[in-house]
Protein backbone atom coordinates (compact mmCIF):
# COMPACT_ATOMS: atom_id res chain seq x y z
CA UNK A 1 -53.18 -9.49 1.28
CA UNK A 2 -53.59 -5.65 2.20
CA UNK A 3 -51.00 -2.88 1.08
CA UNK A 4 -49.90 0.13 2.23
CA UNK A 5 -47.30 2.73 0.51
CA UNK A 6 -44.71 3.95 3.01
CA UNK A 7 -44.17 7.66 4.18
CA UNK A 8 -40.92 9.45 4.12
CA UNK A 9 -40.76 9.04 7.78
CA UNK A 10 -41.49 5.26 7.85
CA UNK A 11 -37.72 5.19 6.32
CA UNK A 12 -34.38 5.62 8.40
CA UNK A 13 -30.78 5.24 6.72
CA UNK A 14 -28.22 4.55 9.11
CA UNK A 15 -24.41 3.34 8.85
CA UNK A 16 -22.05 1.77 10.95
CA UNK A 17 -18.27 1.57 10.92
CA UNK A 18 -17.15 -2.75 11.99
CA UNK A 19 -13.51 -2.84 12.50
CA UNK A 20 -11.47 -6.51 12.89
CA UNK A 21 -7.73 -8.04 12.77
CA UNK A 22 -6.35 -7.75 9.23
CA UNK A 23 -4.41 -11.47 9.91
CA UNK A 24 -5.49 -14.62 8.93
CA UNK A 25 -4.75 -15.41 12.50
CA UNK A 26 -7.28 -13.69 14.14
CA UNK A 27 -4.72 -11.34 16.66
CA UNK A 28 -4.54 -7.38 15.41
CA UNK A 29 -0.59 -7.95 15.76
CA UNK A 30 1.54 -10.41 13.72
CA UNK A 31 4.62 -11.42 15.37
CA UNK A 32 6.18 -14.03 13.14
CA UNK A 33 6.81 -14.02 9.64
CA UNK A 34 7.87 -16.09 7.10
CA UNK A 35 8.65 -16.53 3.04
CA UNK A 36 8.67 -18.94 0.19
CA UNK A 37 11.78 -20.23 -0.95
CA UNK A 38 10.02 -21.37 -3.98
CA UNK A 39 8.18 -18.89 -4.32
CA UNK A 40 11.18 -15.78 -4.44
CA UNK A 41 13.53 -18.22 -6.45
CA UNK A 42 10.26 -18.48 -8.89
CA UNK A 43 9.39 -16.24 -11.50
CA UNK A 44 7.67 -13.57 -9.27
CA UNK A 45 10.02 -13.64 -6.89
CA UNK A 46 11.80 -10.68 -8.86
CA UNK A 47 8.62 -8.35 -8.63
CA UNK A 48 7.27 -9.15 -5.16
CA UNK A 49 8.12 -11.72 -1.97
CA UNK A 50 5.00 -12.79 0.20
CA UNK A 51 5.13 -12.71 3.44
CA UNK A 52 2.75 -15.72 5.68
CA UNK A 53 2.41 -16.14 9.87
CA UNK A 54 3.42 -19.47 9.47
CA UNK A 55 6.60 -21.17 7.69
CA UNK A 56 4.71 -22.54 3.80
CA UNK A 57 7.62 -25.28 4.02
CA UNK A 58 6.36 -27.39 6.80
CA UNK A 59 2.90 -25.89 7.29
CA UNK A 60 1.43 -25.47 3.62
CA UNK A 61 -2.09 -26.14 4.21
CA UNK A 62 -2.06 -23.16 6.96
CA UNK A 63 -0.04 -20.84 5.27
CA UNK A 64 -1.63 -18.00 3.87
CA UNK A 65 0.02 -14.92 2.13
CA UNK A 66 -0.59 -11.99 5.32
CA UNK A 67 0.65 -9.32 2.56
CA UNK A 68 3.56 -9.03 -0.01
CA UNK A 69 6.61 -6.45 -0.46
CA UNK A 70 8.29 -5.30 -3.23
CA UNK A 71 10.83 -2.62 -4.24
CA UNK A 72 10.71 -0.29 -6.51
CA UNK A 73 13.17 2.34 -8.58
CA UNK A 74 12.34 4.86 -11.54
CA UNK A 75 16.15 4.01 -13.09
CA UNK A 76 15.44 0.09 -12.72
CA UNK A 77 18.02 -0.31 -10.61
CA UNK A 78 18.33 -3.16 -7.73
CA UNK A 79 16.88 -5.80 -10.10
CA UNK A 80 18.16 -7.65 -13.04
CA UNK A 81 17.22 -6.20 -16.81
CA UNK A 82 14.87 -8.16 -18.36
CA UNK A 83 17.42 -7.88 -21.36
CA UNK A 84 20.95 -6.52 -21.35
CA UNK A 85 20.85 -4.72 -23.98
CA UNK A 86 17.72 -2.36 -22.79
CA UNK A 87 19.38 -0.20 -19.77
CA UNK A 88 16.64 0.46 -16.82
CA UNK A 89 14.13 -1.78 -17.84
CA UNK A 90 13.61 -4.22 -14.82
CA UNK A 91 11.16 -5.33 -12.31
CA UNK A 92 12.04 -2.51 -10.13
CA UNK A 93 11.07 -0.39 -13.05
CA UNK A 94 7.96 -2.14 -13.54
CA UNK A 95 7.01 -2.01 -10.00
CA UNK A 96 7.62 1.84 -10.15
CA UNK A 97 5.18 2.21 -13.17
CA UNK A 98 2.54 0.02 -11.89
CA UNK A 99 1.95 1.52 -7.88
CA UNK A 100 2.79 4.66 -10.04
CA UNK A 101 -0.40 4.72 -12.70
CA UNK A 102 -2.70 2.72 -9.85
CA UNK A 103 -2.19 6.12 -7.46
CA UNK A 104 -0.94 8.99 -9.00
CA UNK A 105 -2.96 8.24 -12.16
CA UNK A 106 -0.22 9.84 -14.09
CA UNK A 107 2.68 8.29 -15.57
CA UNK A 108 5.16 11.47 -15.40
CA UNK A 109 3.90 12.51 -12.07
CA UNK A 110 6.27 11.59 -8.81
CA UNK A 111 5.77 10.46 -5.31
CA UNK A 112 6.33 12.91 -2.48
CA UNK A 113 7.56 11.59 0.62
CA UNK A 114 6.13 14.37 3.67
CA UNK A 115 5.05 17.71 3.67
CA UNK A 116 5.59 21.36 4.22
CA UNK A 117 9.53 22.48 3.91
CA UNK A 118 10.47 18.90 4.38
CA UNK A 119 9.87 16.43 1.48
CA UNK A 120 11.36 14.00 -0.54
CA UNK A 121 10.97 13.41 -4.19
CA UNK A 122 10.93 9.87 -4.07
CA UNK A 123 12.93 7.96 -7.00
CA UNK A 124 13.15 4.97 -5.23
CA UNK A 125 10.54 3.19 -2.53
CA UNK A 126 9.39 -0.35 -0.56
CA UNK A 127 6.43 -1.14 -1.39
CA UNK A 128 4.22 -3.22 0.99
CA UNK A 129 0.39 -4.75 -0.36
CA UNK A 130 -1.71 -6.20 2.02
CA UNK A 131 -3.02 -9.44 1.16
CA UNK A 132 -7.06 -8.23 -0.66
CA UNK A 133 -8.81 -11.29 1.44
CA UNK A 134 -7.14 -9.44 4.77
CA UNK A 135 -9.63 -6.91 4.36
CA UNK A 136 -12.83 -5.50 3.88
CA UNK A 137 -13.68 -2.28 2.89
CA UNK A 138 -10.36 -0.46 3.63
CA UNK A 139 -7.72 -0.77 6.45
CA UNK A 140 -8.19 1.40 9.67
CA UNK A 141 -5.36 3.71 9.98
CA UNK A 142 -5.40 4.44 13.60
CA UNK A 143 -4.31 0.98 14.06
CA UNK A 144 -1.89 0.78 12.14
CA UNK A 145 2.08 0.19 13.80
CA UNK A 146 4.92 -1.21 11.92
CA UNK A 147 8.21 -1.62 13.68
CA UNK A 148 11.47 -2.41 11.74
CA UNK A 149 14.91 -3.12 13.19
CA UNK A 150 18.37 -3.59 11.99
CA UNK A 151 20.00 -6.59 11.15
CA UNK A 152 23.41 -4.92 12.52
CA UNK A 153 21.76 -3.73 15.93
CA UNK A 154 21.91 0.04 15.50
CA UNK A 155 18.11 0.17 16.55
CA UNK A 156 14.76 -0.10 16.10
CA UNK A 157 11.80 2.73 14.73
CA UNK A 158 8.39 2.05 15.24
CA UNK A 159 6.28 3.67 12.47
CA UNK A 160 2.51 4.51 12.34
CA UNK A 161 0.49 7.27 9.83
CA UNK A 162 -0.64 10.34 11.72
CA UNK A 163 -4.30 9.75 11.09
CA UNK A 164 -4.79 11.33 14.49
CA UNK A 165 -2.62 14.41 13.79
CA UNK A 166 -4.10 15.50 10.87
CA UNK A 167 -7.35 17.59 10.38
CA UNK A 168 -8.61 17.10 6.38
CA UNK A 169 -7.66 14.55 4.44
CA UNK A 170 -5.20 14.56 1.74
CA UNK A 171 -4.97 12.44 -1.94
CA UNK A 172 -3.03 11.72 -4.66
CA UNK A 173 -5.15 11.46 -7.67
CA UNK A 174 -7.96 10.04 -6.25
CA UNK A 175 -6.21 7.83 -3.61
CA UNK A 176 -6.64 9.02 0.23
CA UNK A 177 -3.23 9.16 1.62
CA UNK A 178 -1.58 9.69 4.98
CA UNK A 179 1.96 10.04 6.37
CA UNK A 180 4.01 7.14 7.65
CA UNK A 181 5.33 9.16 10.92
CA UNK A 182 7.46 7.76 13.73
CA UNK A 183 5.10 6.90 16.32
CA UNK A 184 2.43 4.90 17.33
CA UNK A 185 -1.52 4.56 17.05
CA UNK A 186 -1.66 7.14 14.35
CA UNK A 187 0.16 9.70 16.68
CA UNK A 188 3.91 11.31 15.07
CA UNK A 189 6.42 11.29 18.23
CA UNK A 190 7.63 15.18 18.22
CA UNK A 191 6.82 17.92 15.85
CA UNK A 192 5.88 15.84 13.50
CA UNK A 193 7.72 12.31 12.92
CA UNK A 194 9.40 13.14 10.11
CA UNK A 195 13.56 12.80 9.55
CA UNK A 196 15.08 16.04 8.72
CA UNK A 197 16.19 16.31 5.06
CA UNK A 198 14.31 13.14 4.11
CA UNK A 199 10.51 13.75 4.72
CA UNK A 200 8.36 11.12 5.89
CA UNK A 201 8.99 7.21 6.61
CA UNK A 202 6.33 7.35 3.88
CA UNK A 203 2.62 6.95 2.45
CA UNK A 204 -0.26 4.84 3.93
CA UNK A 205 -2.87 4.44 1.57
CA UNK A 206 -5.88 3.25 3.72
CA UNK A 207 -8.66 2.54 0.88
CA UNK A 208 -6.03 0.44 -1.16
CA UNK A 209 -4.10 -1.60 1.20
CA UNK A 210 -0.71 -0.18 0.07
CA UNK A 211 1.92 1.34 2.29
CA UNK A 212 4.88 3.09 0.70
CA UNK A 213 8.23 3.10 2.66
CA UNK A 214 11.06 5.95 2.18
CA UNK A 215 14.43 3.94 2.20
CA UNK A 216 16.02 7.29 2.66
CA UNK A 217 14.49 7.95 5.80
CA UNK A 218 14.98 4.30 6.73
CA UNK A 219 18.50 4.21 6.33
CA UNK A 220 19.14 7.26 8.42
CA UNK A 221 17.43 5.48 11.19
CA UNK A 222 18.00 1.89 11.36
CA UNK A 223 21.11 1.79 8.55
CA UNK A 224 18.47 -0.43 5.86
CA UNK A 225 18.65 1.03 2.76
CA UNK A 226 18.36 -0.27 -0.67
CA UNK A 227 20.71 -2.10 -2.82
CA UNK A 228 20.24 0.07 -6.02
CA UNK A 229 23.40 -1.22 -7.60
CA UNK A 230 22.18 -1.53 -11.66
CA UNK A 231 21.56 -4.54 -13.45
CA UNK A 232 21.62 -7.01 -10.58
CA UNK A 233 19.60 -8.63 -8.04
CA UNK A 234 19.76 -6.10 -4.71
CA UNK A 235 17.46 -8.34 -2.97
CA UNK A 236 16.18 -5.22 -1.92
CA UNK A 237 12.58 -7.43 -0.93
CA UNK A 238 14.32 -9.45 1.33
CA UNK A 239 16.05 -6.26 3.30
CA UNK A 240 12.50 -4.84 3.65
CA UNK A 241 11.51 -8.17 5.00
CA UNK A 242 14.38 -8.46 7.18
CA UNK A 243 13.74 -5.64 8.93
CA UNK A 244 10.34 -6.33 9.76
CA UNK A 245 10.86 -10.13 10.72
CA UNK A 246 13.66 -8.21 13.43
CA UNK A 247 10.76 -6.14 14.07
CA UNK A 248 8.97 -8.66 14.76
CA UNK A 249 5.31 -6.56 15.38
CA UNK A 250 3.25 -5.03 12.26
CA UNK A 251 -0.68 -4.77 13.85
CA UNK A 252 -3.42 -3.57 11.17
CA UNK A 253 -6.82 -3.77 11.43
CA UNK A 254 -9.41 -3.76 8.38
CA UNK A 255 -12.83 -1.90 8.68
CA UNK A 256 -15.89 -1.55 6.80
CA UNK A 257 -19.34 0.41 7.03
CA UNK A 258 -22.20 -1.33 7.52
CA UNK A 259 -25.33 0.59 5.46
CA UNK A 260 -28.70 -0.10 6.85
CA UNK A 261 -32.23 0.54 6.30
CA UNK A 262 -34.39 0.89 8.63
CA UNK A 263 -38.23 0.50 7.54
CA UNK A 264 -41.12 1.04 10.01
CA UNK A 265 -44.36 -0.35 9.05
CA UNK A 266 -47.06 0.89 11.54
CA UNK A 267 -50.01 -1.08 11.68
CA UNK A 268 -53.31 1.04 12.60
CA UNK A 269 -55.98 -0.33 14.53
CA UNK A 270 -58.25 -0.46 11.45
CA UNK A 271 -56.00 -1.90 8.89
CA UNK A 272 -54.74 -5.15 8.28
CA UNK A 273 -57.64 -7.19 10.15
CA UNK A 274 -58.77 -9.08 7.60
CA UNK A 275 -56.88 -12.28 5.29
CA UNK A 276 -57.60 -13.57 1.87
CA UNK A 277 -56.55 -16.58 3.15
CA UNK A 278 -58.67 -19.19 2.33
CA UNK A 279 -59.73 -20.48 5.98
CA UNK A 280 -60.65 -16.68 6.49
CA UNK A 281 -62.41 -15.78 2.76
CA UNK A 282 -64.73 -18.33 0.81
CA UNK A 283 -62.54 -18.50 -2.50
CA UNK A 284 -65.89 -19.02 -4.56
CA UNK A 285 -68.66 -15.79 -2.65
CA UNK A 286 -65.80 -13.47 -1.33
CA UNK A 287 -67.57 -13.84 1.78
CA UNK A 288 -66.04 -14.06 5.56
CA UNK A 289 -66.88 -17.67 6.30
CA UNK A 290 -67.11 -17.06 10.30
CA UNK A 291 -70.06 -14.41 10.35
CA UNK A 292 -68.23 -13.60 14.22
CA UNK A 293 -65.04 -12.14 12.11
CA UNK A 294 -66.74 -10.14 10.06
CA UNK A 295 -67.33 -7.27 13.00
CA UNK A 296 -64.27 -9.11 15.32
CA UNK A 297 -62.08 -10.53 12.77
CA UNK A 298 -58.89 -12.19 14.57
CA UNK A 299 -55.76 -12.70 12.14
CA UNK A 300 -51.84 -13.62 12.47
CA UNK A 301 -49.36 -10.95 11.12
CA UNK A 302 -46.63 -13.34 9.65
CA UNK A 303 -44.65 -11.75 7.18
CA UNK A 304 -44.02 -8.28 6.02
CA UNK A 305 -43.16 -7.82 2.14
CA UNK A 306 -42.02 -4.70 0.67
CA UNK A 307 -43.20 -3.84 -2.69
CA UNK A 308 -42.15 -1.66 -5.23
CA UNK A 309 -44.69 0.74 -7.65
CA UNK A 310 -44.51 -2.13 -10.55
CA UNK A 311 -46.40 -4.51 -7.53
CA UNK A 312 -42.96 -6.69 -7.56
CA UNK A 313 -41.82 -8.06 -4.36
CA UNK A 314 -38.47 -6.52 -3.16
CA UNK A 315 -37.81 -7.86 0.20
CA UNK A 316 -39.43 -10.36 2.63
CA UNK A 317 -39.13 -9.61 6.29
CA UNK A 318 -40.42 -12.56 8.37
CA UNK A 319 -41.51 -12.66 12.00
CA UNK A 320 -40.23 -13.86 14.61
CA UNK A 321 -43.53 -15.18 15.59
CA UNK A 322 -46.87 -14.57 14.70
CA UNK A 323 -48.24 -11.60 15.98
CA UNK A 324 -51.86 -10.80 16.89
CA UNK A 325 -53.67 -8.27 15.29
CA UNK A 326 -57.63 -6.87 15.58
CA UNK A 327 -59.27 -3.54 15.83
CA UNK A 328 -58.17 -2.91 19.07
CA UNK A 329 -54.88 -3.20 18.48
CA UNK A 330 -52.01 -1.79 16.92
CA UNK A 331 -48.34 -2.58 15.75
CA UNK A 332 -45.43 -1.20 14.96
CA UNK A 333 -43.03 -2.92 13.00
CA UNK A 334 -39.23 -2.39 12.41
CA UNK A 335 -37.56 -4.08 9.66
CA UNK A 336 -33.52 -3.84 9.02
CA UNK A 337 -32.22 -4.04 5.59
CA UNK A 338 -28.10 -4.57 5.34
CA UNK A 339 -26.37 -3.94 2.27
């Protein structure tokens, strides 16, 4: 066995960005979606209602949650107290609290729907969380289109962020954030796909899965707004669902960066011509049993370990095949480490 420490230029980081559909089914764009009956007459049917591509009820074994919406208000209104007697406190209120503390990171700070001269303190929102096994590392924004439509035909919007519109990023606490903007492929239609007096559609939280949708804005567009009538059930999940079933297309693609080392172990002419393997070196003398391979020694370059200063084995990088090595050749060899 023959070592030899690696130079600063024998290493090479590189990274690559892999993008893929966020759906189960395999397609960037879902175009059919469906609920649980069970599962939004069930207890958590008054916090959140998942969404699947294919009805649970008579397909159950290919069903699988594509993401979940829920609704949330700072008063507690839409949704039923948990007790009478306590005004506000409700799932909505709950909800609020919870996307709340997991962005802003502050429990008396407030969401800001757009930008500029034209925001919206938001005191009420739809929440929508992509299923975590839809995704790797983060969602890619650019591909991200969401249409919703009216259940009493006034119209339909077809919303995107404007990843592609925007030169720094932005974040809220320590959450990268974009603008849901009428448009499409992370392009705002106009100045800058906002609706006047109302802000954005909403927030697009890329690293988190979470998208954040303005029923103000909504409403004036499509006439879908939230039931925020107190203590009782708005169903204000289902209208948020509604809308996007009528839409019928929501595409999203996930994405993650690939890290990889690249390790180059060059191979001189003189080094690595000899074995301690024991049909090359007499295990008892030391000696080179073939007295020819002592000045033409002839060995097979199988494997190349990596080693750290404590002598303990790292990483194996096997061949191929094995490769030929003597003094009048040499080798260069490239080994790829993914993490």
């Amino acid at each position: 066995m023959s070592f030899k420490r690696f130079d600063t230029e024998d290493i090479v980081v590189s990274s690559d960005s892999i993008t893929g559909p966020a759906w189960s089914t395999g397609n960037p764009t879902l175009t059919s979606f469906f609920s649980s009956s069970i599962q939004k007459n069930g207890s958590s049917g008054d916090f959140y209602l998942s969404v699947y591509q294919v009805d649970p009820a008579t397909s159950s074994s290919l069903a699988d949650v594509q993401f979940d919406i829920a609704y949330a208000d700072i008063k507690g209104s839409g949704s039923v107290y948990y007790n009478p007697l306590v005004v506000g406190k409700s799932p909505s209120l709950s909800n609020f609290g919870q996307y709340r503390s997991l962005i802003l990171e502050d429990e008396n700070a407030n969401f800001i729907f757009g930008s500029g001269t034209n925001t919206l303190t938001a005191d009420n929102f739809f929440a929508i969380s992509v299923e975590r096994a839809r995704y790797k590392e983060s969602l890619f924004p650019e591909t991200f289109n969401l249409s919703l439509s009216g259940s009493d035909g006034f119209g339909k919007i077809n919303l995107t962020n404007d990843s592609k519109d925007i030169l720094v990023n932005t974040f809220l606490g320590s959450t990268r954030v974009l603008q849901v903007v009428s448009g499409s492929n992370g392009n705002a239609v106009g100045t800058d796909g906002f609706v006047a007096g109302s802000g954005s559609y909403g927030l697009f939280f890329p690293d988190i899965g979470t998208i954040l949708l303005n029923p103000h804005a909504i409403s004036q567009s499509i006439h879908v707004d939230a039931n925020r009538t107190n203590n009782s059930d708005g169903l204000n999940n289902q209208i948020l669902y509604d809308a996007i079933r009528l839409g019928g297309n929501f595409q999203l693609n996930s994405q993650e960066t690939i890290s990889s080392d690249f390790v180059f172990a060059r191979l001189r002419n003189g080094e690595f011509n000899y074995s301690e393997n024991p049909s090359f070196i007499s295990g008892s003398t030391g000696e080179v049993i073939y007295s020819n391979f002592i000045n033409q020694p002839q060995v097979y370059i199988t494997t190349v370990g990596m080693y750290n200063d404590a002598n303990e084995l790292l990483a194996v990088s096997k061949l191929s095949r094995p490769l030929l090595k003597d003094f009048t050749k040499e080798a260069l060899i490239r080994v790829k480490l993914d993490f």
